[in-house]
Protein backbone atom coordinates (compact mmCIF):
# COMPACT_ATOMS: atom_id res chain seq x y z
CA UNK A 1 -3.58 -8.48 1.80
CA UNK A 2 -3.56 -11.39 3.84
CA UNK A 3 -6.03 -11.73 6.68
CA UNK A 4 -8.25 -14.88 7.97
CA UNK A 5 -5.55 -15.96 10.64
CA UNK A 6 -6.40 -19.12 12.22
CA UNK A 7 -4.47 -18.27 15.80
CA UNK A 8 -2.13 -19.57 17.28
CA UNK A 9 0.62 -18.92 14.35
CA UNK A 10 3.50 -21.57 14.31
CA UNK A 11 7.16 -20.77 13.50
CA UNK A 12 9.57 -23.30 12.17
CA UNK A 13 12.88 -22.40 12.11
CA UNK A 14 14.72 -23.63 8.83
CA UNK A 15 18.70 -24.15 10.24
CA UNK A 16 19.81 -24.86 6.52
CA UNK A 17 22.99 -23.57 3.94
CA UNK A 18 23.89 -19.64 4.10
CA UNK A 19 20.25 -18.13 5.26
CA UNK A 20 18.24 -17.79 8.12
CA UNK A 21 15.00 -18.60 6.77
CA UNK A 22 11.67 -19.59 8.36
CA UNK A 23 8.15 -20.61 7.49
CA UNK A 24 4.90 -19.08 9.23
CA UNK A 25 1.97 -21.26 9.53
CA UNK A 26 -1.35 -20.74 10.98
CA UNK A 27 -3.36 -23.36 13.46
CA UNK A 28 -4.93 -25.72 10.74
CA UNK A 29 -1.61 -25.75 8.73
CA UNK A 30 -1.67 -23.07 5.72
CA UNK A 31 1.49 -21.47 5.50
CA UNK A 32 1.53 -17.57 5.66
CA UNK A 33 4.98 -16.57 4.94
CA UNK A 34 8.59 -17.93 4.60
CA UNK A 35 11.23 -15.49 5.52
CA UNK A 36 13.98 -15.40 4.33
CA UNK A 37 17.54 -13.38 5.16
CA UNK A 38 21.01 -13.59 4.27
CA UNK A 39 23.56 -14.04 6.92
CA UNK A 40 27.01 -13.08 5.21
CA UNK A 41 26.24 -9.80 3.49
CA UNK A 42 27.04 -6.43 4.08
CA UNK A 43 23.43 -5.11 4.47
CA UNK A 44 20.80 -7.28 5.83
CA UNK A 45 18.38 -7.80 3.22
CA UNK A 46 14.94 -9.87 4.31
CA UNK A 47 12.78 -11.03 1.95
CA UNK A 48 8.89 -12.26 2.97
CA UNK A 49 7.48 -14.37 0.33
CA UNK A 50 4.22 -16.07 0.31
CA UNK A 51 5.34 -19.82 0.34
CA UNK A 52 8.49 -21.47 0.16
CA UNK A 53 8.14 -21.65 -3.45
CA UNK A 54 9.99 -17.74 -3.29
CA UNK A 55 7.66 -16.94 -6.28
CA UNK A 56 5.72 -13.84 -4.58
CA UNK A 57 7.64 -11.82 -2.68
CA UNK A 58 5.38 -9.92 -0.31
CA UNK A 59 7.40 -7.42 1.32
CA UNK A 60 11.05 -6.65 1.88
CA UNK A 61 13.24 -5.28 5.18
CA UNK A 62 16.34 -3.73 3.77
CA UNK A 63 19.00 -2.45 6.42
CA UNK A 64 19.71 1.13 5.60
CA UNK A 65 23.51 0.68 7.01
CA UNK A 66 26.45 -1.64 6.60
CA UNK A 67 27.06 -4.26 9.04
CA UNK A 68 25.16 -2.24 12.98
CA UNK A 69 23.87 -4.25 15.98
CA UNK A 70 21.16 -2.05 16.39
CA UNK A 71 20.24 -1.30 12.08
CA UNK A 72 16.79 0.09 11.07
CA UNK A 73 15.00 -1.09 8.63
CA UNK A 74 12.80 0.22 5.77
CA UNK A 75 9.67 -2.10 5.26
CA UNK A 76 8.63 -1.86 1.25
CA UNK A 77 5.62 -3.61 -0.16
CA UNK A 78 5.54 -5.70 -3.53
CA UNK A 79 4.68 -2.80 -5.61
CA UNK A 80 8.54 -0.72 -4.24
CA UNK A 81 5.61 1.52 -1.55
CA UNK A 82 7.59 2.38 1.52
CA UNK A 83 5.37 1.42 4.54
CA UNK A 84 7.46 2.06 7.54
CA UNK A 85 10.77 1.55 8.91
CA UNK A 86 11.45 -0.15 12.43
CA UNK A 87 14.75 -1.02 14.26
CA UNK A 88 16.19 -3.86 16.05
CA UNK A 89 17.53 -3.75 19.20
């Protein structure tokens, strides 16, 4: 799906309203992704879209437990395909 890096990848940290949300950029400045989770919810809910515009939405992390320091998520695609889960620690 997306592919062509040009490395290193930049991260800039968005410290705005009620969302931790950042934007991924590559070394000649296209942007890649902007994240985007809620911080006052019950489940943690990321969303990956493909520009800040939040009109693609690329894949999504949803926590499979209510409020857990160390919560797993399940990683699903655009099209609702499950590709993995992984955990935080």
């Amino acid at each position: 799906m997306i592919n062509n890096f040009q490395y290193p990848l930049h991260f800039r940290f968005h410290v705005s309203s009620f969302a931790n949300d950042f934007t991924a950029t590559d070394d000649v400045g296209e942007t890649i992704f902007y994240v985007r989770a809620k911080i006052f919810s019950w489940r943690d809910h990321i969303i990956v879209y493909r520009d800040k515009s939040q009109t693609e939405i690329l894949y999504e992390l949803k926590s499979n437990k209510l409020i857990d320091f160390q919560q797993t998520f399940t990683i699903i695609d655009r099209n609702g395909k499950i590709l993995g889960k992984v955990r935080s620690h």
